[in-house]
C-alpha atoms as a PDB file:
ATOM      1  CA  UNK A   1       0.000   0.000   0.000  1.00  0.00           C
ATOM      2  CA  UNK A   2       2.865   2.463   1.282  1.00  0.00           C
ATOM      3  CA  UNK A   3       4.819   1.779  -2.307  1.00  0.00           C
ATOM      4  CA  UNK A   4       4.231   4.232  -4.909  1.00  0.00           C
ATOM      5  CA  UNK A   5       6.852   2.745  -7.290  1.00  0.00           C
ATOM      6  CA  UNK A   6       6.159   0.741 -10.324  1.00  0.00           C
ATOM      7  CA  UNK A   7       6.691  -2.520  -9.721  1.00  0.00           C
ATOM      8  CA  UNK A   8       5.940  -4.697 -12.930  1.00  0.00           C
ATOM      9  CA  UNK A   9       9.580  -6.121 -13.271  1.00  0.00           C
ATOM     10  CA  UNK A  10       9.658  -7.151 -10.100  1.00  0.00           C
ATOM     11  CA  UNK A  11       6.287  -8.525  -9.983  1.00  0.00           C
ATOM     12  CA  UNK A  12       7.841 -10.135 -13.256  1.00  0.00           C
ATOM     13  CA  UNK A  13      11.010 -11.671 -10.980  1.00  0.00           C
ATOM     14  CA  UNK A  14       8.960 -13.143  -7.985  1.00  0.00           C
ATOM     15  CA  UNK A  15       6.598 -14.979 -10.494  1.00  0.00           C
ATOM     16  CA  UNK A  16       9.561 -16.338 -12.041  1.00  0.00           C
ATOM     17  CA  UNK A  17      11.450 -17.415  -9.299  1.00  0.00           C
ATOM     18  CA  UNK A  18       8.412 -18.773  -7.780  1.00  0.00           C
ATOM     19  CA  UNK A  19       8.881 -21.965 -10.242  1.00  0.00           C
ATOM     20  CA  UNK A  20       5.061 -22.078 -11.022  1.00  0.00           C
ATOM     21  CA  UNK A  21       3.711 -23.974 -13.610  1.00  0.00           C
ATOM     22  CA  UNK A  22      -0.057 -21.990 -13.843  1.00  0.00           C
ATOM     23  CA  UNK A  23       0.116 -18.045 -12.549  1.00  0.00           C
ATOM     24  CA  UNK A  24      -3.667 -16.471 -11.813  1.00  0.00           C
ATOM     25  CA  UNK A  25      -3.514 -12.872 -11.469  1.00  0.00           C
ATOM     26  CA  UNK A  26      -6.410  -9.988 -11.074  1.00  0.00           C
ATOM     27  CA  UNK A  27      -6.419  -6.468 -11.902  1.00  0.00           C
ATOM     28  CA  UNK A  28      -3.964  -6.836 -14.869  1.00  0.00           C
ATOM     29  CA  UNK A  29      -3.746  -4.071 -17.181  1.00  0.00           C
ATOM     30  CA  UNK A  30      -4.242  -4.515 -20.651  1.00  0.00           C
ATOM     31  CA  UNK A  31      -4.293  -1.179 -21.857  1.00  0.00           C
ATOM     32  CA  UNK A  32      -3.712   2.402 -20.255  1.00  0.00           C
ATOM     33  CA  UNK A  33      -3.190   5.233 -22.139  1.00  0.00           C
ATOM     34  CA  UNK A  34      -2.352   7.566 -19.481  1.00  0.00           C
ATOM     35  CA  UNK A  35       0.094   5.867 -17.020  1.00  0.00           C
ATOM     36  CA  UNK A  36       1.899   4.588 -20.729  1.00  0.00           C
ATOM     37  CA  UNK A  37       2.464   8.278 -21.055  1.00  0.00           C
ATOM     38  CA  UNK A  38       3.515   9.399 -17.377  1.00  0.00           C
ATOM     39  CA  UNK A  39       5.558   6.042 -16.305  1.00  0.00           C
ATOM     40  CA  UNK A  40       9.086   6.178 -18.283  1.00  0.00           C
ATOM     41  CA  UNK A  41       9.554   2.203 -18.095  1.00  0.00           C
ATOM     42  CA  UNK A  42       5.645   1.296 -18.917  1.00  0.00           C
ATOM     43  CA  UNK A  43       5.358  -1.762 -20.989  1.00  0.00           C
ATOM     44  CA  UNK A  44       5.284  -1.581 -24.876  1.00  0.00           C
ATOM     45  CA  UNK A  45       2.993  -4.496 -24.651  1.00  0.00           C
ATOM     46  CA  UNK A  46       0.089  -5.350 -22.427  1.00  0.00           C
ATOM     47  CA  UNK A  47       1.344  -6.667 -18.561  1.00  0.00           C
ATOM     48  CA  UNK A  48      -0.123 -10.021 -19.159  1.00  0.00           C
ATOM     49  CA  UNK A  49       2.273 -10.234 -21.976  1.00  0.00           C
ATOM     50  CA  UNK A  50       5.037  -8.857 -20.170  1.00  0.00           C
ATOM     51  CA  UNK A  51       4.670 -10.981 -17.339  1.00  0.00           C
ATOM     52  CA  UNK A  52       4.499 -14.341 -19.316  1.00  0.00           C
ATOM     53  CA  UNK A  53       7.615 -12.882 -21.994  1.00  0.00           C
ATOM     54  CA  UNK A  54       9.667 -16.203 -22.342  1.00  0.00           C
ATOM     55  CA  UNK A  55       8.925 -18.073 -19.420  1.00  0.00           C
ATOM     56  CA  UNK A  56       4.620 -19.026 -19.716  1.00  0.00           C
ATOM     57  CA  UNK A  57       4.680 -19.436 -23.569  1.00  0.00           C
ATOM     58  CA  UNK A  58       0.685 -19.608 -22.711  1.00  0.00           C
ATOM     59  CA  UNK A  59      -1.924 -16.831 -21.525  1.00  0.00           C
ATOM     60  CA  UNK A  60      -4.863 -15.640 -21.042  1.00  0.00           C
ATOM     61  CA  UNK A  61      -7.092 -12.354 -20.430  1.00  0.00           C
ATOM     62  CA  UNK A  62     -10.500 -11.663 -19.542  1.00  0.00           C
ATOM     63  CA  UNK A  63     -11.170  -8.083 -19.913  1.00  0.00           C
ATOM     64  CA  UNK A  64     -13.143  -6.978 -16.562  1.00  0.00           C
ATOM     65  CA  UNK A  65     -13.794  -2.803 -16.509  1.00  0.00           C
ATOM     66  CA  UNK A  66     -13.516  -0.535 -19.336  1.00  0.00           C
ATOM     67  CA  UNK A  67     -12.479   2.939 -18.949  1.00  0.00           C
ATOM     68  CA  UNK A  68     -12.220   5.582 -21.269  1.00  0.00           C
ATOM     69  CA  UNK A  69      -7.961   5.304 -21.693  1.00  0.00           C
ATOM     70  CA  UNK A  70      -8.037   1.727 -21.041  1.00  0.00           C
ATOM     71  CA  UNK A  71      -9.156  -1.818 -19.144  1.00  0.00           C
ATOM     72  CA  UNK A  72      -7.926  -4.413 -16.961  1.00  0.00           C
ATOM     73  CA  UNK A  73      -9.217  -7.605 -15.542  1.00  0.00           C
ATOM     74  CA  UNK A  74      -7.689 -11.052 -14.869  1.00  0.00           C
ATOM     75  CA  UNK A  75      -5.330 -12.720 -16.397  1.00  0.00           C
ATOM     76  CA  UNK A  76      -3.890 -16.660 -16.431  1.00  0.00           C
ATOM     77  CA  UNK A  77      -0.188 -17.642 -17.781  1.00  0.00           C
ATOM     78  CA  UNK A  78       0.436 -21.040 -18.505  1.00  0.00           C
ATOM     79  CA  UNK A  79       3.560 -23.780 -19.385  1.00  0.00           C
ATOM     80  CA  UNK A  80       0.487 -25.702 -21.024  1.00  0.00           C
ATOM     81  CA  UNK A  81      -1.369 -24.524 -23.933  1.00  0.00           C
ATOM     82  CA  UNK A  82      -5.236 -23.772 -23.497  1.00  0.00           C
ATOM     83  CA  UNK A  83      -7.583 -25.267 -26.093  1.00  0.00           C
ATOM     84  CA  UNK A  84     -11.149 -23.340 -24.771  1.00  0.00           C
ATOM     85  CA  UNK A  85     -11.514 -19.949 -23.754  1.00  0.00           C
ATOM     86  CA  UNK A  86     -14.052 -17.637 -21.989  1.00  0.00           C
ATOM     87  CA  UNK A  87     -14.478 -14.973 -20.141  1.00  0.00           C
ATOM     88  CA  UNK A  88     -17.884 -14.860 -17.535  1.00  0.00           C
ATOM     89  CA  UNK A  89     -18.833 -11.154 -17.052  1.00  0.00           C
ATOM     90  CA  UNK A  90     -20.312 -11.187 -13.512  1.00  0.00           C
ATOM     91  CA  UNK A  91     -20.816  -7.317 -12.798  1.00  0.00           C
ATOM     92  CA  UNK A  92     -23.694  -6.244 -10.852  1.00  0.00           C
ATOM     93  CA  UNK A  93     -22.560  -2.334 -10.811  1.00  0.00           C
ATOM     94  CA  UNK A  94     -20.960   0.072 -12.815  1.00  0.00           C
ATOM     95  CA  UNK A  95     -18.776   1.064 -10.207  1.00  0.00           C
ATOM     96  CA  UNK A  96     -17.495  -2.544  -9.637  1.00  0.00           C
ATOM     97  CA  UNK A  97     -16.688  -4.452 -12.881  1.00  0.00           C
ATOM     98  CA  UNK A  98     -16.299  -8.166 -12.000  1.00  0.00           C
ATOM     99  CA  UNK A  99     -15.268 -10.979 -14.225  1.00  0.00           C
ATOM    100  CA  UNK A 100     -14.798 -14.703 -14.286  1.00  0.00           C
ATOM    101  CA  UNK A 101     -11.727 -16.405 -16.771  1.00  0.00           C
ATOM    102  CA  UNK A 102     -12.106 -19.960 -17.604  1.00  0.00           C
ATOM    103  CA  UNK A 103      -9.530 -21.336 -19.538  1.00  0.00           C
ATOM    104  CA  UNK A 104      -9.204 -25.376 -20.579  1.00  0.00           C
ATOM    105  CA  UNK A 105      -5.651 -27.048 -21.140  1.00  0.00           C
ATOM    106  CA  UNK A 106      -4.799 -29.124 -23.906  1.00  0.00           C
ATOM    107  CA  UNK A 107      -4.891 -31.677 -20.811  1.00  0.00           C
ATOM    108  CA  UNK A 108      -8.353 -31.319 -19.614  1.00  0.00           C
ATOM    109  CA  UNK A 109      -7.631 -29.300 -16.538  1.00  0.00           C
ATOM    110  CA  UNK A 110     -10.338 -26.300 -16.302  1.00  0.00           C
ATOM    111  CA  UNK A 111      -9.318 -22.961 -14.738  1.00  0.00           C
ATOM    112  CA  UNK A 112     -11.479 -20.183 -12.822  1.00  0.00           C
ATOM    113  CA  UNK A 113      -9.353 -16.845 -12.330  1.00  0.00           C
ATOM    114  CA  UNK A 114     -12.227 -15.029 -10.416  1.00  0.00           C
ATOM    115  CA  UNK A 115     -11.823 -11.536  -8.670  1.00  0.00           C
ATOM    116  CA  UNK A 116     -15.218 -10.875  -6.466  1.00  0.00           C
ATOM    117  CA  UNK A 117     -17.348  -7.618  -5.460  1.00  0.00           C
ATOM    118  CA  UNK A 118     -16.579  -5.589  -1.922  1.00  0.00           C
ATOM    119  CA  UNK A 119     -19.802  -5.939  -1.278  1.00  0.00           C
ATOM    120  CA  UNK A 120     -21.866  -9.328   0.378  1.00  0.00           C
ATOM    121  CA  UNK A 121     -24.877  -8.499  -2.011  1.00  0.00           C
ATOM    122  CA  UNK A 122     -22.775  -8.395  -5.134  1.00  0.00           C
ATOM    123  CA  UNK A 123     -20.773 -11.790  -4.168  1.00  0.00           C
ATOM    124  CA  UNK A 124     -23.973 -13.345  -3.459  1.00  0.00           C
ATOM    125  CA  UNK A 125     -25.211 -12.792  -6.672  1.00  0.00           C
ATOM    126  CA  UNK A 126     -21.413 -13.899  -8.443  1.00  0.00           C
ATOM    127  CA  UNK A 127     -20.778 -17.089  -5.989  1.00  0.00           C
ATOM    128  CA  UNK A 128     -24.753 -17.929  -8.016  1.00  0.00           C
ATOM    129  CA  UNK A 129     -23.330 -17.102 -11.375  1.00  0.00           C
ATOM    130  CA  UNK A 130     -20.157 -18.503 -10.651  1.00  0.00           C
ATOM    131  CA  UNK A 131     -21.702 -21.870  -9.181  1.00  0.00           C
ATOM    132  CA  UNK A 132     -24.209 -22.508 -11.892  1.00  0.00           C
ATOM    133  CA  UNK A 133     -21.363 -21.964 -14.855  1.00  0.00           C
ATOM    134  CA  UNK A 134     -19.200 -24.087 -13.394  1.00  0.00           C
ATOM    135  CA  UNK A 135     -22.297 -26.895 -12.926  1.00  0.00           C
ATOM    136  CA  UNK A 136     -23.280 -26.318 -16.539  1.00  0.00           C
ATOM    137  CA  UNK A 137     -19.904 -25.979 -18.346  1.00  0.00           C
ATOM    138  CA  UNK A 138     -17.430 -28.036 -16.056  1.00  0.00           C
ATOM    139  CA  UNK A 139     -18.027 -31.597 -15.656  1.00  0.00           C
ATOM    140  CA  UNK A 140     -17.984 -32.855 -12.160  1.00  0.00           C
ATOM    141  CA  UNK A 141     -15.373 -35.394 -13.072  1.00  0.00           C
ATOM    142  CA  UNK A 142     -13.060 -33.163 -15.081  1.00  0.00           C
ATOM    143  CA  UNK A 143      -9.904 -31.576 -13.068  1.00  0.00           C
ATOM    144  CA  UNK A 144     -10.207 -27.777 -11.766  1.00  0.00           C
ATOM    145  CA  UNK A 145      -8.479 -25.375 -10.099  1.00  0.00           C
ATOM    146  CA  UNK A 146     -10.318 -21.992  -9.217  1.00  0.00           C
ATOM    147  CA  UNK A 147      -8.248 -19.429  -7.698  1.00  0.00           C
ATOM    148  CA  UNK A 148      -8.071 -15.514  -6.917  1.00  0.00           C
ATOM    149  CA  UNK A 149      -9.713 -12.352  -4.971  1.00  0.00           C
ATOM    150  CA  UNK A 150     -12.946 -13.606  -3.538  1.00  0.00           C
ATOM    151  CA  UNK A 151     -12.892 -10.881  -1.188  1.00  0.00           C
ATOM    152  CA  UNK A 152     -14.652 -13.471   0.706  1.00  0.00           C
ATOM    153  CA  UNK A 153     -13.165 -12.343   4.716  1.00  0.00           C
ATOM    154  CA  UNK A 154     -16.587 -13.420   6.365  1.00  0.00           C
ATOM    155  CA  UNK A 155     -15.899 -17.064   4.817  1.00  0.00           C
ATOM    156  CA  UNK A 156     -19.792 -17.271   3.359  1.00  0.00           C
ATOM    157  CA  UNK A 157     -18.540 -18.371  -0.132  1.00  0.00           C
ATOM    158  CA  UNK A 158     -16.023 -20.139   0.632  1.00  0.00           C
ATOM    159  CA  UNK A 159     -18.386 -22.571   2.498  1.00  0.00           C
ATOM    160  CA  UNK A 160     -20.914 -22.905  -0.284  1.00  0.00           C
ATOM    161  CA  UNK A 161     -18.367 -22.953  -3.178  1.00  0.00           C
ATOM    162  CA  UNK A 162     -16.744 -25.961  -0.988  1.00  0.00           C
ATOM    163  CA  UNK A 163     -20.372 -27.559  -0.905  1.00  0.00           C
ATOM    164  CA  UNK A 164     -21.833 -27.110  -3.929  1.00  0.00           C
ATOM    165  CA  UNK A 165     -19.129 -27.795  -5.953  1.00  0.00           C
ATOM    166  CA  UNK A 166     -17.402 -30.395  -4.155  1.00  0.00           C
ATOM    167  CA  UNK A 167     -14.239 -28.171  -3.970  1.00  0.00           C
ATOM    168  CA  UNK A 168     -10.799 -28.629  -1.434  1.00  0.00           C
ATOM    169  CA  UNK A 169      -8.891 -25.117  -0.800  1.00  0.00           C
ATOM    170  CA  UNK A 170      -5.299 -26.032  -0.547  1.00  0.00           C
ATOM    171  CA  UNK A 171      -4.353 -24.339   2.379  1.00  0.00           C
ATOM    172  CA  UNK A 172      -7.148 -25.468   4.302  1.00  0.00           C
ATOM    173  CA  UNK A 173      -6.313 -29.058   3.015  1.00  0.00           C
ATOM    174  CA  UNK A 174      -2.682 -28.371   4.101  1.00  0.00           C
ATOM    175  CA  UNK A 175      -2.611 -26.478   7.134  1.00  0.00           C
ATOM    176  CA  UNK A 176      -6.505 -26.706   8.346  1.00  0.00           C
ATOM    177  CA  UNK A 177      -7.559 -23.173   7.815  1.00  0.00           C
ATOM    178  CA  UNK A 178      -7.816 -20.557   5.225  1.00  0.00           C
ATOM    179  CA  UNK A 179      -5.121 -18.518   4.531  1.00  0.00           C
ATOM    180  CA  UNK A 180      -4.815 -14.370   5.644  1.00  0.00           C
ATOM    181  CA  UNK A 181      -3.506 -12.472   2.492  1.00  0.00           C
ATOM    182  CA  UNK A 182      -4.420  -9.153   3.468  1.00  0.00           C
ATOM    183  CA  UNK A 183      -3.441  -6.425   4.147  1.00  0.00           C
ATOM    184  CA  UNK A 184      -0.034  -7.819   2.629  1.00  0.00           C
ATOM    185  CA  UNK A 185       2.326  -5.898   5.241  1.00  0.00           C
ATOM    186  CA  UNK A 186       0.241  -7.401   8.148  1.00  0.00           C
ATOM    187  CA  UNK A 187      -1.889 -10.221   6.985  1.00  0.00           C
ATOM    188  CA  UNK A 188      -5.128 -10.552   8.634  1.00  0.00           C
ATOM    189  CA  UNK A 189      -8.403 -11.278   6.464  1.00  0.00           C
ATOM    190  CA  UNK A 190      -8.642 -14.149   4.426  1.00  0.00           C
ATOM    191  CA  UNK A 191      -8.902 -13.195   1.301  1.00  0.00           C
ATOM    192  CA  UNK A 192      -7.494 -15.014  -1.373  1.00  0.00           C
ATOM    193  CA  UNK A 193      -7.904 -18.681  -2.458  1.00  0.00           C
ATOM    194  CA  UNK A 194      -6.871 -21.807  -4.453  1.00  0.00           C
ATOM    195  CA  UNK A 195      -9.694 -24.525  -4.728  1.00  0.00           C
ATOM    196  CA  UNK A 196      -9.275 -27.093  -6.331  1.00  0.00           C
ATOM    197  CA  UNK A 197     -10.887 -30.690  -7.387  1.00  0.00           C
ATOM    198  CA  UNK A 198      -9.579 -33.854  -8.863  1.00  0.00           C
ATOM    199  CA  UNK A 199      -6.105 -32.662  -7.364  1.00  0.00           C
ATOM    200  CA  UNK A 200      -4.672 -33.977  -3.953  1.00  0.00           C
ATOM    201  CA  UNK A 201      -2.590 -31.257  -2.371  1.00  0.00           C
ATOM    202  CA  UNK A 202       0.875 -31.541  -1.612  1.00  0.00           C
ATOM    203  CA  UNK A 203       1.629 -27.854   0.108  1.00  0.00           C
ATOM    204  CA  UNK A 204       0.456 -24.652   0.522  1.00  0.00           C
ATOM    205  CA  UNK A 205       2.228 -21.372   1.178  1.00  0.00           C
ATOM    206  CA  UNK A 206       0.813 -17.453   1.919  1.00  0.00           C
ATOM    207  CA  UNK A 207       4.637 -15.620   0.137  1.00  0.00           C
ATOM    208  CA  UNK A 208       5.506 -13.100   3.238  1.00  0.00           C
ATOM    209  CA  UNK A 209       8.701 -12.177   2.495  1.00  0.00           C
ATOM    210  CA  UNK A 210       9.144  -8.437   1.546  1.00  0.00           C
ATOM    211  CA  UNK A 211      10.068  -8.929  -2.031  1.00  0.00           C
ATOM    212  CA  UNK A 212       6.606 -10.244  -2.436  1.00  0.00           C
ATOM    213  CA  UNK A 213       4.768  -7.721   0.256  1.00  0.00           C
ATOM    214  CA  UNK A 214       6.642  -4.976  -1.648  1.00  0.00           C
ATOM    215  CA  UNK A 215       4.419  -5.880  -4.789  1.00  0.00           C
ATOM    216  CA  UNK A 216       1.072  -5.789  -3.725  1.00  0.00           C
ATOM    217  CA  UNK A 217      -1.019  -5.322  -1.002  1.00  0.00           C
ATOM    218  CA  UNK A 218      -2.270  -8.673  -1.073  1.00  0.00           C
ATOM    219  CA  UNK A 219      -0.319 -11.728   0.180  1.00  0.00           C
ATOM    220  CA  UNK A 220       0.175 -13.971  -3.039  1.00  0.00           C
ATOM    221  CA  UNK A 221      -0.831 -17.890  -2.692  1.00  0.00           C
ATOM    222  CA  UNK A 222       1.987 -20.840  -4.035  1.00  0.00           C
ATOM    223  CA  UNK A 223       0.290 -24.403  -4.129  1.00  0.00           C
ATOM    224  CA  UNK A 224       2.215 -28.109  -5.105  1.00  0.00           C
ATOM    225  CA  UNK A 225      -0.692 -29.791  -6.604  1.00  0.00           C
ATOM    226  CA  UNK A 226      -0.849 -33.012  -8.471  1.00  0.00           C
ATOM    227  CA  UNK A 227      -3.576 -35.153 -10.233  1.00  0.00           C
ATOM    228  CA  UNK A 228      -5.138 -37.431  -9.060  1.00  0.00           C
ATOM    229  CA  UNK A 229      -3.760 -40.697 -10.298  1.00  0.00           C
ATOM    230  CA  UNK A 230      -0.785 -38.376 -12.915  1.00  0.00           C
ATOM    231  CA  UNK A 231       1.515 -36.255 -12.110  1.00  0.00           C
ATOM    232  CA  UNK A 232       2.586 -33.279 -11.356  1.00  0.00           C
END
């Protein structure tokens, strides 16, 4: 919260040394006329693209709010290439532009990169759009991984996403409670999540160190996650 500097390369840096195969991120900029003009070292290309450069020859971006000089929304990067992709507008305000990305690997696995409303009445109405597009577009027996901002602190969807979709989140699996992830200098509401199904969970990590803190003001989430009956 406290840094004003840009911080894309070093975003770029902890995501690499991080060794993940699958990177969900929110409130990526695809396009921003105004800070490309006032930051000297702002990105010729979008950040998704940045981010990914050499190392996730795969991506993905669902464009969430539209603005006059540009958008942003969430964004996947992946070592595997996707075959389906769609982005799940789940808005309920102007003022708060909300979106869902699904993405599909070449190996089945289905992906949710979801960033939820501030408010309880707006989640309630995206955990319901969220639930019944994953029941009507993900088979229950098909591999997924959902993670992101689900700005979810009072634990309400966390407990019916769990139910109604037969989900595990990984740090509960691995530690037996949710994870705090924010504020990132001092976390303290649990706010960020990996679910997944079809997976058993190796380990599960909240990055504290102040490389990562110094990039965001949310705590970012590592999982080791494997299929069930394949690898890693």
């Amino acid at each position: 919260m406290s840094n004003r500097h840009f911080t894309l390369d070093k975003i770029k840096q902890c995501l690499k040394l991080s060794g993940s195969n699958i990177v969900f991120l929110q409130e990526v900029s695809g396009d921003n006329d105004k800070k490309k003009d006032a930051i000297p070292n702002w990105s010729d290309n979008n950040q998704f693209e940045f981010l990914a450069d050499s190392i996730w020859d795969h991506f993905a971006y669902g464009k969430n709010a539209i603005y006059q000089h540009g958008h942003h929304g969430n964004a996947i990067l992946s070592e595997i290439p996707f075959n389906r992709l769609h982005n799940l507008d789940v808005s309920t305000m102007r003022i708060s532009q909300r979106g869902i990305l699904h993405g599909q690997l070449e190996n089945g696995t289905h992906l949710l990169c979801a960033h939820l409303g501030l408010f309880e009445s707006e989640r309630r109405s995206q955990v319901r759009q969220l639930i019944e597009y994953a029941k009507a577009n993900i088979a229950a027996t098909e591999p997924l991984i959902m993670a992101g901002d689900f700005n979810d602190w009072r634990r309400k969807a966390h407990l019916q996403l769990c139910h109604e979709l037969e989900l595990i989140e990984v740090y509960q699996a691995h530690r037996g409670h949710v994870a705090n992830t924010f504020p990132a200098m001092f976390p303290a509401l649990p706010m960020d999540r990996i679910y997944v199904r079809g997976f058993k969970v190796s380990s599960a990590n909240v990055m504290t160190s102040r490389e990562w803190r110094s990039i965001s003001d949310h705590c970012a989430l590592t999982a080791d996650i494997s299929l069930c009956g394949g690898s890693d």
